[in-house]
Protein backbone atom coordinates (compact mmCIF):
# COMPACT_ATOMS: atom_id res chain seq x y z
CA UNK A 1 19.85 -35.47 -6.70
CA UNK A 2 17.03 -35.60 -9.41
CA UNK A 3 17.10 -39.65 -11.55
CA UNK A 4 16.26 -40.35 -14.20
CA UNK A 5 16.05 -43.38 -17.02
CA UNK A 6 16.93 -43.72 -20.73
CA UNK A 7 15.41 -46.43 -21.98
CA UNK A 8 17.27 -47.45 -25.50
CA UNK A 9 16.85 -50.79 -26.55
CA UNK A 10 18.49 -50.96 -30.11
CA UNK A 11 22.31 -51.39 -31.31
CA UNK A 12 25.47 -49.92 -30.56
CA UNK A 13 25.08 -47.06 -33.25
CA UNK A 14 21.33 -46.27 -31.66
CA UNK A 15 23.17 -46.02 -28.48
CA UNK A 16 26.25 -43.80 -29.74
CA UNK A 17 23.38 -41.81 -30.85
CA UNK A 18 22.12 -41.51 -27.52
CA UNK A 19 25.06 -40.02 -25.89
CA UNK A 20 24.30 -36.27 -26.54
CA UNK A 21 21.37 -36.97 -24.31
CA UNK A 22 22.96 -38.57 -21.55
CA UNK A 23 25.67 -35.75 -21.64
CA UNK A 24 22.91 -33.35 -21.15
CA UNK A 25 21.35 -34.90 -18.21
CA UNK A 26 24.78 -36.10 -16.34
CA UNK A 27 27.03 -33.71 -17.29
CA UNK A 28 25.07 -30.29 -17.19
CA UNK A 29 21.99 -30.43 -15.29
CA UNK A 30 23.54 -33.01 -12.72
CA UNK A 31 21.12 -35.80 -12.38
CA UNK A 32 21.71 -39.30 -11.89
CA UNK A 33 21.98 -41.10 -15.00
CA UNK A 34 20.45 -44.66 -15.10
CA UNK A 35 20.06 -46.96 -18.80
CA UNK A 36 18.53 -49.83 -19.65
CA UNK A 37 19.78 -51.89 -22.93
CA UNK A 38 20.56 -54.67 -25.02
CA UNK A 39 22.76 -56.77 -22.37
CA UNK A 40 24.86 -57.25 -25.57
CA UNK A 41 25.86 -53.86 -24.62
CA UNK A 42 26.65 -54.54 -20.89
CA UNK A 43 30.49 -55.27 -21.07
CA UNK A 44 30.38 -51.12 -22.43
CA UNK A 45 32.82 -49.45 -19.15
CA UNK A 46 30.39 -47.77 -17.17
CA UNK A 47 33.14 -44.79 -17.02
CA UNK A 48 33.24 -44.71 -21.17
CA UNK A 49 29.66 -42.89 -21.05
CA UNK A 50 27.69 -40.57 -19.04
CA UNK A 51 25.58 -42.72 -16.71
CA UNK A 52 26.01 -44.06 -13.65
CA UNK A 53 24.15 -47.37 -14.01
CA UNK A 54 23.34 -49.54 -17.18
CA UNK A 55 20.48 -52.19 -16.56
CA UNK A 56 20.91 -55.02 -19.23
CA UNK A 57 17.90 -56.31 -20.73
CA UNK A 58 18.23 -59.84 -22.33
CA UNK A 59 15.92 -59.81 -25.21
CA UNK A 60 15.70 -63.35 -26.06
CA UNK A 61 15.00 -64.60 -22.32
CA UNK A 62 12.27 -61.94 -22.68
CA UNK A 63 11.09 -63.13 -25.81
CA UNK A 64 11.12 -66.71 -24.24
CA UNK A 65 12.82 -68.34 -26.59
CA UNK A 66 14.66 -69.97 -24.51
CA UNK A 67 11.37 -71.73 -22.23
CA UNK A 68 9.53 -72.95 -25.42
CA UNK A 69 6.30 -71.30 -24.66
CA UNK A 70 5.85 -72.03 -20.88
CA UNK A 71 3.97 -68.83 -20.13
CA UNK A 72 4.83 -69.30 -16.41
CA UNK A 73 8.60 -69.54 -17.06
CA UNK A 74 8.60 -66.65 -18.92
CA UNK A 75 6.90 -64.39 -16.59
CA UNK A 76 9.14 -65.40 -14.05
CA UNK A 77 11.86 -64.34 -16.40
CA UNK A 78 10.55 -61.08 -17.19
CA UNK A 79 9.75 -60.44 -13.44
CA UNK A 80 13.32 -60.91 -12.73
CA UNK A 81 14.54 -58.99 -14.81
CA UNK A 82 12.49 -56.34 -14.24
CA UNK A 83 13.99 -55.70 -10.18
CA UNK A 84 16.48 -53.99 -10.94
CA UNK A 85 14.38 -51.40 -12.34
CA UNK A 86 11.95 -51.49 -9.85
CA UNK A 87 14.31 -50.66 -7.48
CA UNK A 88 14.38 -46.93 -7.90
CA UNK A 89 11.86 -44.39 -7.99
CA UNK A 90 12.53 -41.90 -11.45
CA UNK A 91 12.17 -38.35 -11.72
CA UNK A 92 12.42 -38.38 -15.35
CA UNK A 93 12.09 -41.53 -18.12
CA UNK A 94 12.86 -41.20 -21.43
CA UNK A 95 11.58 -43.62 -23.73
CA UNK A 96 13.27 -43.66 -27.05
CA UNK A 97 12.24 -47.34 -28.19
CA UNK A 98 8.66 -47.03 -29.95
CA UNK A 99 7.98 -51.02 -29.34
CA UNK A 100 5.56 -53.54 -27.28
CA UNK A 101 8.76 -54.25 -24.71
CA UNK A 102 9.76 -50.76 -24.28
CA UNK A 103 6.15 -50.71 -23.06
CA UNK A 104 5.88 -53.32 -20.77
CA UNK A 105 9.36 -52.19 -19.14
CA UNK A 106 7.36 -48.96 -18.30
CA UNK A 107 4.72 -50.39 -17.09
CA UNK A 108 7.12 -51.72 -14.40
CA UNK A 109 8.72 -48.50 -13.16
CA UNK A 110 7.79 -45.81 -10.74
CA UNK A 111 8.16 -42.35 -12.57
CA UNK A 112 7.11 -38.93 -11.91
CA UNK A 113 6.89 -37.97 -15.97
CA UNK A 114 7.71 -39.90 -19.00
CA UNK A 115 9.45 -38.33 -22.28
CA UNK A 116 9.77 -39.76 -25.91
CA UNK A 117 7.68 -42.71 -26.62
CA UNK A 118 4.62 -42.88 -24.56
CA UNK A 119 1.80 -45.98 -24.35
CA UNK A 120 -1.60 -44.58 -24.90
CA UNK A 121 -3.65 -47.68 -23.47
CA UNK A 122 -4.32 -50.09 -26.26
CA UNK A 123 -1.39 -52.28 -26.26
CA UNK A 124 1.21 -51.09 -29.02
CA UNK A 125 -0.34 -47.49 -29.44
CA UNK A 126 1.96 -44.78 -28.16
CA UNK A 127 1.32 -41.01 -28.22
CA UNK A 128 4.30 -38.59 -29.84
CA UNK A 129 5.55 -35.68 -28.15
CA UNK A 130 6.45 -32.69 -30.90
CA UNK A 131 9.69 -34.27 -31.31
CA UNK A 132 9.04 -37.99 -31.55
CA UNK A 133 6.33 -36.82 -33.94
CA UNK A 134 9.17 -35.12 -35.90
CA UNK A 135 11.06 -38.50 -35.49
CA UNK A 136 8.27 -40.69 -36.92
CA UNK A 137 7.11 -37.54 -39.84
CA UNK A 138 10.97 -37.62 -41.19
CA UNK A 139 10.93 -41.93 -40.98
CA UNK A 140 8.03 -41.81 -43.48
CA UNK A 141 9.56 -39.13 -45.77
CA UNK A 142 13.56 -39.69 -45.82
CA UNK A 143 14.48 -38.31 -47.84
CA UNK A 144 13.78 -34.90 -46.41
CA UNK A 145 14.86 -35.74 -43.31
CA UNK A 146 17.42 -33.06 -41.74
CA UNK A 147 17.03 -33.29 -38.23
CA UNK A 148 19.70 -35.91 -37.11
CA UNK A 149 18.27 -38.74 -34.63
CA UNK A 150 20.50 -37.76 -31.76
CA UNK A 151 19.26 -34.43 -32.00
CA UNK A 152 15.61 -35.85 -31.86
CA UNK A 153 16.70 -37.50 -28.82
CA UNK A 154 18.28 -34.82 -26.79
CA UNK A 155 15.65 -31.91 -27.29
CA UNK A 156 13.57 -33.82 -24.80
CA UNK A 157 15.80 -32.80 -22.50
CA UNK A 158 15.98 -29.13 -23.39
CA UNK A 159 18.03 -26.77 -24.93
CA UNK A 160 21.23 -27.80 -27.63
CA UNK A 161 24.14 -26.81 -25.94
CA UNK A 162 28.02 -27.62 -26.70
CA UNK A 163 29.12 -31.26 -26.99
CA UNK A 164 32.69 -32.62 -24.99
CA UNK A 165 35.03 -33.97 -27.56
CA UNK A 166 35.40 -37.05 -27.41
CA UNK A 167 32.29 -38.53 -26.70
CA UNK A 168 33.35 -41.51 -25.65
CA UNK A 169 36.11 -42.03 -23.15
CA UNK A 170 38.33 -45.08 -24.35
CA UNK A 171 38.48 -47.07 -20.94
CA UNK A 172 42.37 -47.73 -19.84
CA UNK A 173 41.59 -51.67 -20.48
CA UNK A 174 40.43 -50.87 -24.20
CA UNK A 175 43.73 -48.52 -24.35
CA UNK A 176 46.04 -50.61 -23.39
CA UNK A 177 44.49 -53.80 -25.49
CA UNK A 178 45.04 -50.99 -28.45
CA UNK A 179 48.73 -50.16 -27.38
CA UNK A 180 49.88 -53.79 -27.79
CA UNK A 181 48.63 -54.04 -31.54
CA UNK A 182 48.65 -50.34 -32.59
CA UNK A 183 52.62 -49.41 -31.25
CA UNK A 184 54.46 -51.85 -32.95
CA UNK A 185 52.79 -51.58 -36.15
CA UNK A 186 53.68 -47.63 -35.70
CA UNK A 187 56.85 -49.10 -34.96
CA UNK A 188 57.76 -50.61 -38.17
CA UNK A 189 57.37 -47.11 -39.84
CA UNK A 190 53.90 -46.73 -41.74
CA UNK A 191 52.66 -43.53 -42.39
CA UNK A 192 49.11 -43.87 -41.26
CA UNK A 193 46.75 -47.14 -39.84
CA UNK A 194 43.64 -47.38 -41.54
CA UNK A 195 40.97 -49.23 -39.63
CA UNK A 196 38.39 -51.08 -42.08
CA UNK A 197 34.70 -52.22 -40.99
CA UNK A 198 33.37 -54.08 -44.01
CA UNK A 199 30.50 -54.95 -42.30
CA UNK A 200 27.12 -53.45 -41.44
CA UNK A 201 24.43 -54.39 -38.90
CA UNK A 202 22.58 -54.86 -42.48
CA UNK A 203 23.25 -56.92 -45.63
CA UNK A 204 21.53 -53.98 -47.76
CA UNK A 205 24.15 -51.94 -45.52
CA UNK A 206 27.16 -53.71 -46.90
CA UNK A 207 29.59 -52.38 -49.56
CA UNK A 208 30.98 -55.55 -50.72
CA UNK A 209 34.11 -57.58 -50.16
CA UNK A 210 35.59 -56.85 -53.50
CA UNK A 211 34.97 -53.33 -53.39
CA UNK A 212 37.18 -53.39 -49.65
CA UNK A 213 40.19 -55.60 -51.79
CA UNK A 214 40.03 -52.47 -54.40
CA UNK A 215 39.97 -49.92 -51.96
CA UNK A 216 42.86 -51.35 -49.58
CA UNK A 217 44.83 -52.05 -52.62
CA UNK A 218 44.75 -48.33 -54.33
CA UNK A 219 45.61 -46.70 -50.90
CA UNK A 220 48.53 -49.23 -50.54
CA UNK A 221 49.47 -48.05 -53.61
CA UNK A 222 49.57 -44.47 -53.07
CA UNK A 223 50.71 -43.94 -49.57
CA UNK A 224 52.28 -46.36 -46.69
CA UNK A 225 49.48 -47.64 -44.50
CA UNK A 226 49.13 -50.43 -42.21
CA UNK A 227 45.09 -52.11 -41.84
CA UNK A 228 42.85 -53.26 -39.05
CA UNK A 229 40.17 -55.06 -40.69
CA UNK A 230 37.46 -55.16 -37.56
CA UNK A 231 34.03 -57.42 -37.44
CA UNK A 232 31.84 -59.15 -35.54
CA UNK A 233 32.65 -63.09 -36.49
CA UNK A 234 36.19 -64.07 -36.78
CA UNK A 235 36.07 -65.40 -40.45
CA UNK A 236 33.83 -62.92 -41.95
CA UNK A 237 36.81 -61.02 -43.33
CA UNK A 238 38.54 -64.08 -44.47
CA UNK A 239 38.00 -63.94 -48.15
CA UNK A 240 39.47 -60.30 -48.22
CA UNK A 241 42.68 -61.03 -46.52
CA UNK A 242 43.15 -64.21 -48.52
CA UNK A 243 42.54 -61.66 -51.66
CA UNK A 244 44.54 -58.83 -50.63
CA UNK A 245 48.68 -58.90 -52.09
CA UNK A 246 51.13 -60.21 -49.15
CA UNK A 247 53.34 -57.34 -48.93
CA UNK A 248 50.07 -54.97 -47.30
CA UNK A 249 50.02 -54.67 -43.73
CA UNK A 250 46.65 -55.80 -42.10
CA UNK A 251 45.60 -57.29 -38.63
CA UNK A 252 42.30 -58.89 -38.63
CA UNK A 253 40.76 -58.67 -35.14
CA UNK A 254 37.57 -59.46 -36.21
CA UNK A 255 35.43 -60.68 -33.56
CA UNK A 256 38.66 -60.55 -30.99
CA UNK A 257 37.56 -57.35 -28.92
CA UNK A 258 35.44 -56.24 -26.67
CA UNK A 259 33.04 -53.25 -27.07
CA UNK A 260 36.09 -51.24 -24.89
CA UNK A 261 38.75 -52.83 -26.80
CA UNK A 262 37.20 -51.52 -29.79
CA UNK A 263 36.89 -48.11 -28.78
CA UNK A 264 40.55 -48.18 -27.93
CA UNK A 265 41.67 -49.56 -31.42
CA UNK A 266 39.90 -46.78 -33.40
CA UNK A 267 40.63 -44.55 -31.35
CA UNK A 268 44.00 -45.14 -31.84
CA UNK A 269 43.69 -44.90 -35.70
CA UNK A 270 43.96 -42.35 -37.86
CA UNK A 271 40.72 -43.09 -39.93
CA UNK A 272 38.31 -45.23 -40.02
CA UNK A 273 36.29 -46.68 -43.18
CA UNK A 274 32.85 -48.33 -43.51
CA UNK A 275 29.00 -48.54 -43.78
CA UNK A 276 26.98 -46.78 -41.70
CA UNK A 277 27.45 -49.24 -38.47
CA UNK A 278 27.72 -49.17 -34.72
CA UNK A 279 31.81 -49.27 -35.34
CA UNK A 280 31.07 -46.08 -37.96
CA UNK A 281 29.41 -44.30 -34.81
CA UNK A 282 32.20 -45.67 -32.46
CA UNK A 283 34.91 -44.38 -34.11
CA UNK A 284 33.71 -40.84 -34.50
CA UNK A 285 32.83 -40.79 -30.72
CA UNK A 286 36.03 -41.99 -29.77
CA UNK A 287 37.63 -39.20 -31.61
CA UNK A 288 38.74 -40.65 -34.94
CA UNK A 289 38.05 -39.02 -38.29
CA UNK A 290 35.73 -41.26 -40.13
CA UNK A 291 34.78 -42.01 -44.25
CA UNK A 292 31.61 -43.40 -44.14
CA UNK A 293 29.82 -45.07 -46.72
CA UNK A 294 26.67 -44.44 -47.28
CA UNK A 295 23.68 -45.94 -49.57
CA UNK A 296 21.02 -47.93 -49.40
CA UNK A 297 18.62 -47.24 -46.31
CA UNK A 298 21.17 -45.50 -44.92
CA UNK A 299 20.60 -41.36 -44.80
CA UNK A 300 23.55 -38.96 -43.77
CA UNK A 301 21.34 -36.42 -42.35
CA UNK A 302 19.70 -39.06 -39.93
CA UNK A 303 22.75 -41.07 -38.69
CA UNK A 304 25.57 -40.16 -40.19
CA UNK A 305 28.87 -39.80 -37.86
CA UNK A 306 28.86 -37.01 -34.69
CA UNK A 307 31.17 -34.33 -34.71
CA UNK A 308 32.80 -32.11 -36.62
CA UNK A 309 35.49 -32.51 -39.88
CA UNK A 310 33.82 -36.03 -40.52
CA UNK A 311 33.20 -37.01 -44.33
CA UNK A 312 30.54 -39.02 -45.62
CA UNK A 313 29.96 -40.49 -49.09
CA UNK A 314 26.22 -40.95 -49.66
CA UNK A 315 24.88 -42.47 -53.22
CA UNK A 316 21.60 -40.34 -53.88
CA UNK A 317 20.07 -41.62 -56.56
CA UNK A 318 16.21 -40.68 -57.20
CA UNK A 319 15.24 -43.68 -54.66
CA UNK A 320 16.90 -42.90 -51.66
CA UNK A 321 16.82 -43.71 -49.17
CA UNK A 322 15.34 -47.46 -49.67
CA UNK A 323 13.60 -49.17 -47.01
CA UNK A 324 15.89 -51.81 -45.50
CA UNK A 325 13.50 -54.45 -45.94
CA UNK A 326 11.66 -53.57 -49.12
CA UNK A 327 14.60 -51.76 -51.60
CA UNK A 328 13.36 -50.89 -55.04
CA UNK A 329 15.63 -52.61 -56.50
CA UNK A 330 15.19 -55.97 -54.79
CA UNK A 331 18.39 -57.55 -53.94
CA UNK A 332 20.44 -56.04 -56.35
CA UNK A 333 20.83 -52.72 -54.29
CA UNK A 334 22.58 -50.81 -57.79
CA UNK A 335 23.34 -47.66 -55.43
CA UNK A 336 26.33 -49.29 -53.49
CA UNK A 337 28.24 -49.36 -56.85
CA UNK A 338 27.66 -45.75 -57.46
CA UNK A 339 30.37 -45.47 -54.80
CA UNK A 340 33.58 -46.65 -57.09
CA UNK A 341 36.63 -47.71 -54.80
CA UNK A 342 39.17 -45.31 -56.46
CA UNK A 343 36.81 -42.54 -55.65
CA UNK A 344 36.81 -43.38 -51.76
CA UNK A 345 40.80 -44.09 -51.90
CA UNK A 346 40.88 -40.73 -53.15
CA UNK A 347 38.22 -39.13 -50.79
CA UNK A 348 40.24 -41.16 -47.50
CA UNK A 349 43.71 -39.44 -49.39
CA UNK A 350 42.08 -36.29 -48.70
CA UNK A 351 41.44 -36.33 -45.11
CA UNK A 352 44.68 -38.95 -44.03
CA UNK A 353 46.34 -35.66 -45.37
CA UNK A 354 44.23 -32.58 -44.04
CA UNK A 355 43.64 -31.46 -47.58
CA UNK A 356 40.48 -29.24 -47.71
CA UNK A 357 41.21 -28.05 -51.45
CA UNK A 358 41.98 -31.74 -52.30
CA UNK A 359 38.32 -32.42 -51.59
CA UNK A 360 37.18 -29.82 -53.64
CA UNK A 361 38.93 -31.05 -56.43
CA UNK A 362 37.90 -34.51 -56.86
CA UNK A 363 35.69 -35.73 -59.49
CA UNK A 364 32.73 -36.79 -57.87
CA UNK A 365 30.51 -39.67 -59.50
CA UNK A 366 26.53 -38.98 -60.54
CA UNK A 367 24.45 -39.04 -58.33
CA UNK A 368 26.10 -38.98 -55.11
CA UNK A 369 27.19 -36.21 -52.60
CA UNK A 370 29.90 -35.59 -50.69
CA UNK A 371 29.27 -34.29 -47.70
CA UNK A 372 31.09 -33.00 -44.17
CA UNK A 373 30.10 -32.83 -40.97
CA UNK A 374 29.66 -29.70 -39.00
CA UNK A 375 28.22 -29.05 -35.43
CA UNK A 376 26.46 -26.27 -34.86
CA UNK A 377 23.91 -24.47 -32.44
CA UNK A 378 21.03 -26.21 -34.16
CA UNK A 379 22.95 -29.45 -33.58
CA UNK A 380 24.27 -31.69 -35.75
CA UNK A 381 24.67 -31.44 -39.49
CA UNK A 382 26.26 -31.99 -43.34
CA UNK A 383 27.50 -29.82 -46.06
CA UNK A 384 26.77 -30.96 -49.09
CA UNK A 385 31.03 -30.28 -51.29
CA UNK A 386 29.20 -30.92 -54.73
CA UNK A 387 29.91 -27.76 -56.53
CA UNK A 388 26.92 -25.68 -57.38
CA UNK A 389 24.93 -28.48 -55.19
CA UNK A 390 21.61 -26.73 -53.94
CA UNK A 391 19.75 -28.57 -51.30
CA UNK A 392 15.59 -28.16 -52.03
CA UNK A 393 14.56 -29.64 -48.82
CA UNK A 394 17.43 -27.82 -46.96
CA UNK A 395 14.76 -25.30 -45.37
CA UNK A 396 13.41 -28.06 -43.08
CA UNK A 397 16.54 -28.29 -40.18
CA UNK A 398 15.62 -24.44 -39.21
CA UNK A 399 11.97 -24.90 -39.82
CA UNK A 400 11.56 -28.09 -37.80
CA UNK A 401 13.97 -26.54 -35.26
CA UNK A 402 11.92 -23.37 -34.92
CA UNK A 403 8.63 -25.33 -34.95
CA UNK A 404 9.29 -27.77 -32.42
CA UNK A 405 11.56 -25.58 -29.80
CA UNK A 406 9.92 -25.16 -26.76
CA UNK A 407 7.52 -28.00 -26.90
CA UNK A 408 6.35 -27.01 -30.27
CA UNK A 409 5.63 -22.79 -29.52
CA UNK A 410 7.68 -20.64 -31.77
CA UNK A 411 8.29 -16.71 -31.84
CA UNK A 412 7.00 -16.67 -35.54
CA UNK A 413 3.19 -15.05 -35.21
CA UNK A 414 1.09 -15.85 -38.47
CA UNK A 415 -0.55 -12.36 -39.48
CA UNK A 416 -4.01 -13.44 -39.31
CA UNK A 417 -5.94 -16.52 -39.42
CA UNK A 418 -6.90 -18.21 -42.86
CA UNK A 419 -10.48 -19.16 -43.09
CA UNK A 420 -11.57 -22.96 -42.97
CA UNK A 421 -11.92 -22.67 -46.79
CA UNK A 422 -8.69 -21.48 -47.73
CA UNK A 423 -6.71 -23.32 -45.02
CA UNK A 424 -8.00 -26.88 -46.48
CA UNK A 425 -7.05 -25.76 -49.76
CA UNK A 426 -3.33 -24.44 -48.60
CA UNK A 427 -3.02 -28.11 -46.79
CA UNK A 428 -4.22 -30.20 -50.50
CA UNK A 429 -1.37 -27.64 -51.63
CA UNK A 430 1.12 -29.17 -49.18
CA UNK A 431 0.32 -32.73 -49.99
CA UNK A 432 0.45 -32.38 -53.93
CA UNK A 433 4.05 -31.79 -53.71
CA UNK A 434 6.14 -34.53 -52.12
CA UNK A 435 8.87 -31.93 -50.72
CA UNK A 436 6.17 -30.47 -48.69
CA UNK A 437 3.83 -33.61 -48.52
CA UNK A 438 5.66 -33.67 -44.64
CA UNK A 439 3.73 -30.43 -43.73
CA UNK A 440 0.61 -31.79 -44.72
CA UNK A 441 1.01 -34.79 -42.60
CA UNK A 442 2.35 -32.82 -39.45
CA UNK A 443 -0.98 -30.83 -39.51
CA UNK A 444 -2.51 -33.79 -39.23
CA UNK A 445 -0.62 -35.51 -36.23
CA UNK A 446 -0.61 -32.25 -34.63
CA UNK A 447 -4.00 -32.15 -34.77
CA UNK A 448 -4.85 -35.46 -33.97
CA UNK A 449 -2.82 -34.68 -30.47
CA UNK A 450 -2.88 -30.87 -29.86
CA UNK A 451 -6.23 -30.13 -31.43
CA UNK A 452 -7.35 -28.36 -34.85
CA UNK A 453 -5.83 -24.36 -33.83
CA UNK A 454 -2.88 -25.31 -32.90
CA UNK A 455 -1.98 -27.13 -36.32
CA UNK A 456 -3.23 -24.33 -37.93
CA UNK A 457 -1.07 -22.26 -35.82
CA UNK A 458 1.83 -24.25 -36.80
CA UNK A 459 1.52 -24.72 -40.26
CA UNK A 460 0.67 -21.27 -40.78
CA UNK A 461 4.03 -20.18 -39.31
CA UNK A 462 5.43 -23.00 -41.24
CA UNK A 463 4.90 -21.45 -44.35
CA UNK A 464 5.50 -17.60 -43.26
CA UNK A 465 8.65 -19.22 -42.07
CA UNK A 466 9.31 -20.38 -46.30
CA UNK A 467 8.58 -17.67 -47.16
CA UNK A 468 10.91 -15.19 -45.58
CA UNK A 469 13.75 -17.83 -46.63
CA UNK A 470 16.64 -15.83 -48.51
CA UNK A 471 17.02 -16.90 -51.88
């Protein structure tokens, strides 16, 4: 049996994200599955996802935080930890972590081939494969980004094919922590229970306590739900309980669960509610229908939730996406109140009551879109419900998906070859205009890695490809 090793070193939403992948290699070509991740992520039930082993890696022990600079000590510690991968020889690795530790970790493992992120000999330079270069081409232009990130990560191992639903098996320990909250609040009668995340792995992320209190208050209003406000820290949702009128129904079990007792409380929901968040992606791979909120560096197209029937509310003004750590607007972040709370109440009516025309019929604010998901055999992706809404950078999920099938070769034959002349001026063309400024700059890494014809190749076919584009 072939191995192989997905390395994913970022947060529980990066490695939600990840799962198409590892369904791809476990469940249809066979292989033995192996991860290594955040050991914040090692109490996740090894039978809840496709792989067969998870390697923890402790980032601060790595970092040697903990030694105070003893260079000896911390070698020792990163030797260590580094056995267990040592241990097996890989067919395959897939590096999906562009960063100085994701390099070093390779440097320690036997492998036949590498995939994703690979180091290129100066310490911190990697070389992109077609579709990391498509990863790091949409991260610089957002927002024309249509190729979702899990997408990106599962072409490296071939073909799209059909996702199992759910994603993420709820382990019997998570469903049976579930059962003793969930049944005798279902018990007492309430129509529907409403799990809340008013957190976000990102303050920039966060809607804002207030905006929660409005939101839990309006659907209290309307219908008979019961809440389960979730979190990390088990006071961060103090100040909205303590805000909240007594006669609503919540349980806080903020910072009370487990990553499995998690899954097994929204799964056992009947919506979920937040930010774009590890709990946002949790919930929709567990099965649950999800509202999620987005604004602010967050981009639907990139990470919204997996699946199909899932609705997400994304503020777009002119500015978005911000970067998380430089938004245009400082600290102020205006975009998250483009999102009012009676709109969401309204939006979560909607899909607590399998109302399609409902949707359709809401008054949605300026300047943001409402969009569902929808899987398809391109992957994953999000119709825009704004009447007469016409996406302009729309064209780019079949282009890049033509483009970069197939290590990068596509059936589309340009006509004939421009001359040097003309070809320069078509590429200044390109990167006048910001929505096709990402052309220009794929020639360019394409070039840089594949050599000067087969950019022209590609961008030629790029823009035949416009071009025959219905109107």
């Amino acid at each position: 049996m072939k191995k192989a090793l997905v390395i994913q070193l970022a947060r529980l939403g990066d490695l939600v994200q990840t799962l198409p992948l590892l369904h791809r290699l476990k469940s249809e070509a066979g292989w033995e599955v192996a991860i290594a991740a955040d050991s914040r992520l090692k109490e996740i039930p090894i039978d809840s996802i496709p792989v067969d082993k998870m390697i923890p890696i402790d980032f601060p022990a790595m970092a040697g935080r903990k030694f105070n600079g003893d260079l000896t000590a911390i070698f020792r510690e990163f030797d260590e930890q580094m056995k267990p991968l040592r241990e097996d020889c890989y067919d395959i690795v897939y590096n999906l972590n562009r960063s100085t530790l994701s390099g070093l970790i390779l440097s320690q493992i036997n492998a036949r081939e590498v995939k994703g992120f690979i180091p290129a000999g100066k310490s911190g330079d990697f070389r992109y494969p077609p579709y990391m270069r498509l990863l790091f081409n949409q991260g610089h232009h957002r927002r024309f980004a249509r190729i979702h990130i899990a997408d990106i990560f599962r072409q490296h191992a071939g073909k799209l094919y059909p996702l199992p639903h759910p994603l993420w098996k709820v382990a019997e320990s998570g469903g049976d922590f579930a059962g003793r909250f969930i049944n005798p609040i279902r018990n007492k009668g309430f129509e529907h229970i409403i799990a809340v995340h008013p957190g976000a792995g990102a303050e920039i992320r966060r809607w804002g306590d207030e905006k929660y209190i409005d939101l839990i208050t309006i659907l209290s209003r309307k219908i008979s739900p019961a809440f389960i406000l979730i979190g990390t820290d088990r006071t961060e949702n103090t100040a909205i309980i303590k805000s909240l009128p007594k006669n609503i129904e919540i349980l806080d079990l903020s910072g009370q669960t487990t990553i499995a007792e998690l899954a097994g409380v929204l799964a056992s929901s009947d919506l979920f509610i937040g930010a774009d968040s590890g709990p946002l992606q949790l919930a929709a791979a567990a099965g649950t229908r999800t509202l999620g909120l987005f604004f602010a560096s967050a981009q639907v197209h990139e990470t919204g939730p997996l699946g199909d029937g899932h609705i997400v509310i994304q503020a777009y003004p002119y500015c978005a996406p911000c970067r998380e750590d430089e938004p245009a607007c400082g600290n102020e972040i205006t975009c998250r109140n483009m999102i009012p709370p009676g709109f969401a109440a309204e939006t979560a009516l909607s899909i607590l009551e399998d109302d399609v025309d409902r949707i359709s019929e809401i008054e949605i604010p300026k300047d943001v879109l409402l969009c569902k998901s929808r899987y398809d055999e391109s992957g994953q992706t999000y119709d825009v419900l704004n009447e007469g809404w016409y996406d302009s950078a729309g064209f780019y999920r079949g282009l890049w998906t033509e483009l970069l099938s197939g290590n990068g070769k596509t059936g589309y034959k340009p006509s004939s070859r421009m001359n040097s002349v003309k070809f320069e001026r078509l590429i200044s063309e390109l990167a006048k205009d910001p929505l096709t400024l990402p052309l220009a700059n794929h020639y360019l890494m394409v070039k840089a890695d594949e050599g000067e014809a087969e950019a022209e190749r590609q961008i030629t076919t790029a823009v035949e490809y416009i071009k025959n584009i219905p109107v």
